[in-house]
N, C-alpha and C. Protein backbone atom coordinates (compact mmCIF):
# COMPACT_ATOMS: atom_id res chain seq x y z
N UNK A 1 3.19 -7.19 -14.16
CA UNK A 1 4.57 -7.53 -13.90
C UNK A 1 4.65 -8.93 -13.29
N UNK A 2 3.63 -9.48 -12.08
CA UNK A 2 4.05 -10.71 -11.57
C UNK A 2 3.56 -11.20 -12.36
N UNK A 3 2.37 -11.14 -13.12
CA UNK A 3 2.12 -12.56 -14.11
C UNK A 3 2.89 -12.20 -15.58
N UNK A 4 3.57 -11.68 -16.04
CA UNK A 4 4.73 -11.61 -16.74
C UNK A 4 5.95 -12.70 -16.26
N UNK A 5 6.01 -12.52 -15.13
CA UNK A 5 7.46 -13.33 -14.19
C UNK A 5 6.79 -15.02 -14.40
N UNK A 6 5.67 -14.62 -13.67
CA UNK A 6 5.43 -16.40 -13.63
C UNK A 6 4.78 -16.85 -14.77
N UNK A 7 5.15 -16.42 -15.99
CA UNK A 7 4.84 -16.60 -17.50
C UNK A 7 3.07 -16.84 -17.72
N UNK A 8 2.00 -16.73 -17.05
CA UNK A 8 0.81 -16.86 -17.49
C UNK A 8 -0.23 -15.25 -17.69
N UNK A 9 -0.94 -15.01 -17.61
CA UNK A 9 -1.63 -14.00 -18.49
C UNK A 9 -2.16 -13.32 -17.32
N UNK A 10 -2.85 -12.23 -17.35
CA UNK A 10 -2.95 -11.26 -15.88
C UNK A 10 -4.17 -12.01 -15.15
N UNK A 11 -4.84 -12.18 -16.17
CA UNK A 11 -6.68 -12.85 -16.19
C UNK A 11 -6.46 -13.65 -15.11
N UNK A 12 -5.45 -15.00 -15.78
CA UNK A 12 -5.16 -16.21 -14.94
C UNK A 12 -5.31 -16.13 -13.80
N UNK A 13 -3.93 -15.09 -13.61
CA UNK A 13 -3.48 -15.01 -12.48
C UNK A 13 -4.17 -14.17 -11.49
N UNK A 14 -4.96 -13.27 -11.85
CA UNK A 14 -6.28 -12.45 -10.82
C UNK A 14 -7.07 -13.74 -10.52
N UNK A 15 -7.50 -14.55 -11.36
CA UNK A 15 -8.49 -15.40 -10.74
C UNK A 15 -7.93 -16.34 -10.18
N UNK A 16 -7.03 -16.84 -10.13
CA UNK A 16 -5.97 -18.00 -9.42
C UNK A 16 -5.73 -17.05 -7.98
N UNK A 17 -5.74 -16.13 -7.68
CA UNK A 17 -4.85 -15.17 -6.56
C UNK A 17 -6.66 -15.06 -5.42
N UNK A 18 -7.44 -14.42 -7.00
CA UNK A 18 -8.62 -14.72 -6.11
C UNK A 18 -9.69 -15.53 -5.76
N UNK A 19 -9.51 -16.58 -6.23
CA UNK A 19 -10.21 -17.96 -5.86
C UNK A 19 -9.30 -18.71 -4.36
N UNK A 20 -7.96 -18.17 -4.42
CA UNK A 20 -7.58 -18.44 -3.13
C UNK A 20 -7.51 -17.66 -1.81
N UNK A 21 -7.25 -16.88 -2.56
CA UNK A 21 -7.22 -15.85 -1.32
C UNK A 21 -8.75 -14.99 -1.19
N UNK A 22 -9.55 -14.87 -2.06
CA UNK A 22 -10.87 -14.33 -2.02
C UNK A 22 -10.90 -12.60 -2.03
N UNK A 23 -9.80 -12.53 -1.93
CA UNK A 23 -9.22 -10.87 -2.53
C UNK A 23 -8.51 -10.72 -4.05
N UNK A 24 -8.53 -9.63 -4.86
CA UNK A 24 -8.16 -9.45 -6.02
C UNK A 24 -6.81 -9.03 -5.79
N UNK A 25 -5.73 -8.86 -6.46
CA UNK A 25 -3.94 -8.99 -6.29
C UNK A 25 -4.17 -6.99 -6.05
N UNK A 26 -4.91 -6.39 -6.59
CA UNK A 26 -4.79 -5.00 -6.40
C UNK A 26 -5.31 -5.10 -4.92
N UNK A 27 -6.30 -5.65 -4.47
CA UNK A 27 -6.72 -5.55 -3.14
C UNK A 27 -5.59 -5.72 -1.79
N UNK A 28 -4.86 -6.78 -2.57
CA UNK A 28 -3.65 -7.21 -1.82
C UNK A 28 -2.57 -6.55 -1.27
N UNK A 29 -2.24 -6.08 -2.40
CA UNK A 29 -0.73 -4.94 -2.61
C UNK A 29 -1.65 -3.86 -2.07
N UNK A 30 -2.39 -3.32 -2.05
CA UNK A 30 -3.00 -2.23 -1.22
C UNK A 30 -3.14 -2.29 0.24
N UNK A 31 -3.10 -3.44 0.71
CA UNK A 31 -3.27 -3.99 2.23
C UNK A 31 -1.65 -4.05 2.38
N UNK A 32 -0.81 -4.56 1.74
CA UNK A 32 0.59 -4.97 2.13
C UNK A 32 0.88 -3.26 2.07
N UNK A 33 0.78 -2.61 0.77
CA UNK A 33 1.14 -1.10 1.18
C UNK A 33 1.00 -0.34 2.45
N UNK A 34 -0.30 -0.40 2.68
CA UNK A 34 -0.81 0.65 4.10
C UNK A 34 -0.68 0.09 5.39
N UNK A 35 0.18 -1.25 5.32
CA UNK A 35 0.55 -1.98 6.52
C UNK A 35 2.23 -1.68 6.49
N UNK A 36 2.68 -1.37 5.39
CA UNK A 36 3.88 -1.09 5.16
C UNK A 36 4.09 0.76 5.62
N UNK A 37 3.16 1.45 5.54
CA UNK A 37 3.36 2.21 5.65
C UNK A 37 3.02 2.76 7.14
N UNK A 38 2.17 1.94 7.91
CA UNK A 38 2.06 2.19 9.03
C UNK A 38 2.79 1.86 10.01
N UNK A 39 3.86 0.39 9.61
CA UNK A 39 5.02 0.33 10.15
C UNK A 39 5.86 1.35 10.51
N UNK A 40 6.14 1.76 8.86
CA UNK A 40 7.22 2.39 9.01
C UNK A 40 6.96 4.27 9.82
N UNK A 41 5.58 4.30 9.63
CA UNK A 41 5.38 5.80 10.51
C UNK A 41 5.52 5.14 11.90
N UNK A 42 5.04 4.11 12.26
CA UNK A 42 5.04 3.80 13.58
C UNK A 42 6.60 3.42 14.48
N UNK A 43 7.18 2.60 13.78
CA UNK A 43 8.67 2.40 13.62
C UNK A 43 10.02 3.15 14.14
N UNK A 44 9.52 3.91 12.77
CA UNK A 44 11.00 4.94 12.01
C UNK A 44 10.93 5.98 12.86
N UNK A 45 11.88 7.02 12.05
CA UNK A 45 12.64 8.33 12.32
C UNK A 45 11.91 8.87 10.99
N UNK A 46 11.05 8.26 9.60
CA UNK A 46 11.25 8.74 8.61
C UNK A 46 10.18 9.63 8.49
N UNK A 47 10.04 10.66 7.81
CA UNK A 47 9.54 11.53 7.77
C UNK A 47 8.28 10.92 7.02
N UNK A 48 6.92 11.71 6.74
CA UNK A 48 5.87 10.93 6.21
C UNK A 48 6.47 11.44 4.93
N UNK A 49 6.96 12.37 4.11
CA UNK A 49 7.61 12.53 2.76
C UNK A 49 8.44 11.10 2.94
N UNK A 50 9.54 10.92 3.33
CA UNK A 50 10.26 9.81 3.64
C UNK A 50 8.96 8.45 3.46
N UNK A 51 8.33 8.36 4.05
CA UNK A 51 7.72 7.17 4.10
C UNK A 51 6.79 6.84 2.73
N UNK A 52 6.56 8.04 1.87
CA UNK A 52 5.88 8.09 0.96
C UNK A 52 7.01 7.95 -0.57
N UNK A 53 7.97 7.82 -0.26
CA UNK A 53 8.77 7.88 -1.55
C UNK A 53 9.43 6.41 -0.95
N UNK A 54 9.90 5.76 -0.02
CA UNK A 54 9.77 4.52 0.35
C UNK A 54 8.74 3.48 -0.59
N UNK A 55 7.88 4.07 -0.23
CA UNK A 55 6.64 3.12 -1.07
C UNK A 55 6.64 3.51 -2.71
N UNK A 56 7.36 4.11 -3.30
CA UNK A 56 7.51 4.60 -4.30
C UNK A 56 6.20 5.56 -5.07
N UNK A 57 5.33 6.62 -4.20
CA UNK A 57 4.29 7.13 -4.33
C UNK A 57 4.86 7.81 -5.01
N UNK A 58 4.19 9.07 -5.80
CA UNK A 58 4.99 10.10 -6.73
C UNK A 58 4.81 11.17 -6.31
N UNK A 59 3.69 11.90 -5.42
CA UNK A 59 3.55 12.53 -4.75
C UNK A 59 2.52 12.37 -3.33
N UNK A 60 3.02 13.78 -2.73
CA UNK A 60 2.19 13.65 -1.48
C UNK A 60 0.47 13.16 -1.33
N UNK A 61 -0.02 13.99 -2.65
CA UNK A 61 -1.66 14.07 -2.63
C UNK A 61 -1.68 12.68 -2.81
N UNK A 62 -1.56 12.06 -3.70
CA UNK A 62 -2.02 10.91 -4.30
C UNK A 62 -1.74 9.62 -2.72
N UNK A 63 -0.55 10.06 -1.75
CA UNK A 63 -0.27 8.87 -1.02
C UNK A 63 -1.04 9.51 0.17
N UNK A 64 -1.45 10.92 0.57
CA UNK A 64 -2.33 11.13 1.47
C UNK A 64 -3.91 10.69 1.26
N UNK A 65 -4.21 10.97 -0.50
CA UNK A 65 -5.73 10.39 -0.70
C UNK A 65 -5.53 8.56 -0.27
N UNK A 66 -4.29 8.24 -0.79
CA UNK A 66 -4.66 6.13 -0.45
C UNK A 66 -4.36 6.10 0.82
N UNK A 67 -4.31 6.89 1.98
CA UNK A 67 -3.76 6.43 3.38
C UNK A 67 -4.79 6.86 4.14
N UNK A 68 -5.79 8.26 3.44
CA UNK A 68 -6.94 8.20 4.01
C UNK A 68 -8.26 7.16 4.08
N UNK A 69 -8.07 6.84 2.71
CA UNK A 69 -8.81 6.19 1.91
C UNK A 69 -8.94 4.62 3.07
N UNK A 70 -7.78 4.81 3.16
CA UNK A 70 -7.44 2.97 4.00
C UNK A 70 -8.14 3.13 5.43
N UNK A 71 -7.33 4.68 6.23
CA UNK A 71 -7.44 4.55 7.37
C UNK A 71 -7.92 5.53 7.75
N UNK A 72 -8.82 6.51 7.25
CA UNK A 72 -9.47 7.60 7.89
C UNK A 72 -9.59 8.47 7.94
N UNK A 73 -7.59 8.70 8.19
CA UNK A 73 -7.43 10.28 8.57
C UNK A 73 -5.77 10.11 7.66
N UNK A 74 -5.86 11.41 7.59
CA UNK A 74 -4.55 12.10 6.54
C UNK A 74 -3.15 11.18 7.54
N UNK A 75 -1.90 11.19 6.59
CA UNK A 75 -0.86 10.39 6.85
C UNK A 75 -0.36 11.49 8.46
N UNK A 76 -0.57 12.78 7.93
CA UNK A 76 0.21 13.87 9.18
C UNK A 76 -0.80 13.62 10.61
N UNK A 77 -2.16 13.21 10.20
CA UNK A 77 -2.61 13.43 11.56
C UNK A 77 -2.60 11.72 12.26
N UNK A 78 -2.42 11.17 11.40
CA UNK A 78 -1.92 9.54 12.22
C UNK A 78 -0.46 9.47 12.59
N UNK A 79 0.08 10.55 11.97
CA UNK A 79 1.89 10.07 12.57
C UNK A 79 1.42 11.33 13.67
N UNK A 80 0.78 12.49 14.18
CA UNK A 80 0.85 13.39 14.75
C UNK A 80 -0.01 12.52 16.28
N UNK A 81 -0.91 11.52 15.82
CA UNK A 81 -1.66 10.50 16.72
C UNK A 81 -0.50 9.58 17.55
N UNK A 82 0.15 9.06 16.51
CA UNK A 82 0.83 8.07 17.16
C UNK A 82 2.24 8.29 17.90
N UNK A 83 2.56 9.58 17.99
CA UNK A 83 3.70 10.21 18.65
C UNK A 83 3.44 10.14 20.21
């Protein structure tokens, strides 16, 4: 989708993203996600369902496996931590 917008080819633009930044654009949006999402558990009122359809996840499993994956422990026992 972004290298669609900025009219050059995905290739390009992975190696342009990671010759500067030294991370790959999936590496990226995965860091901006689970920083986005720890905001908003840390933050909000929103429920971790709430915080997971925010990020536009499709379901619970799939956004509890990438939040463990990032940070350790399941989305319920880091919002149950940080209360």
């Amino acid at each position: 989708m972004y290298a669609d917008r900025l009219f050059i080819s995905r290739k390009h633009l992975t190696r342009i993203v990671k010759d500067v930044t030294g991370l790959g654009p999936k590496s990226i949006l995965e860091e901006i996600a689970i920083s986005e999402a720890v905001i908003l558990m840390n933050v909000s009122s929103l429920s971790v369902k709430d915080v997971m359809q925010e990020l536009n996840f499709s379901d619970y499993g799939t956004f509890s496996k990438f939040f463990k994956l990032h940070l350790g422990q399941s989305p319920m026992t880091y919002r149950n931590q940080s209360l």
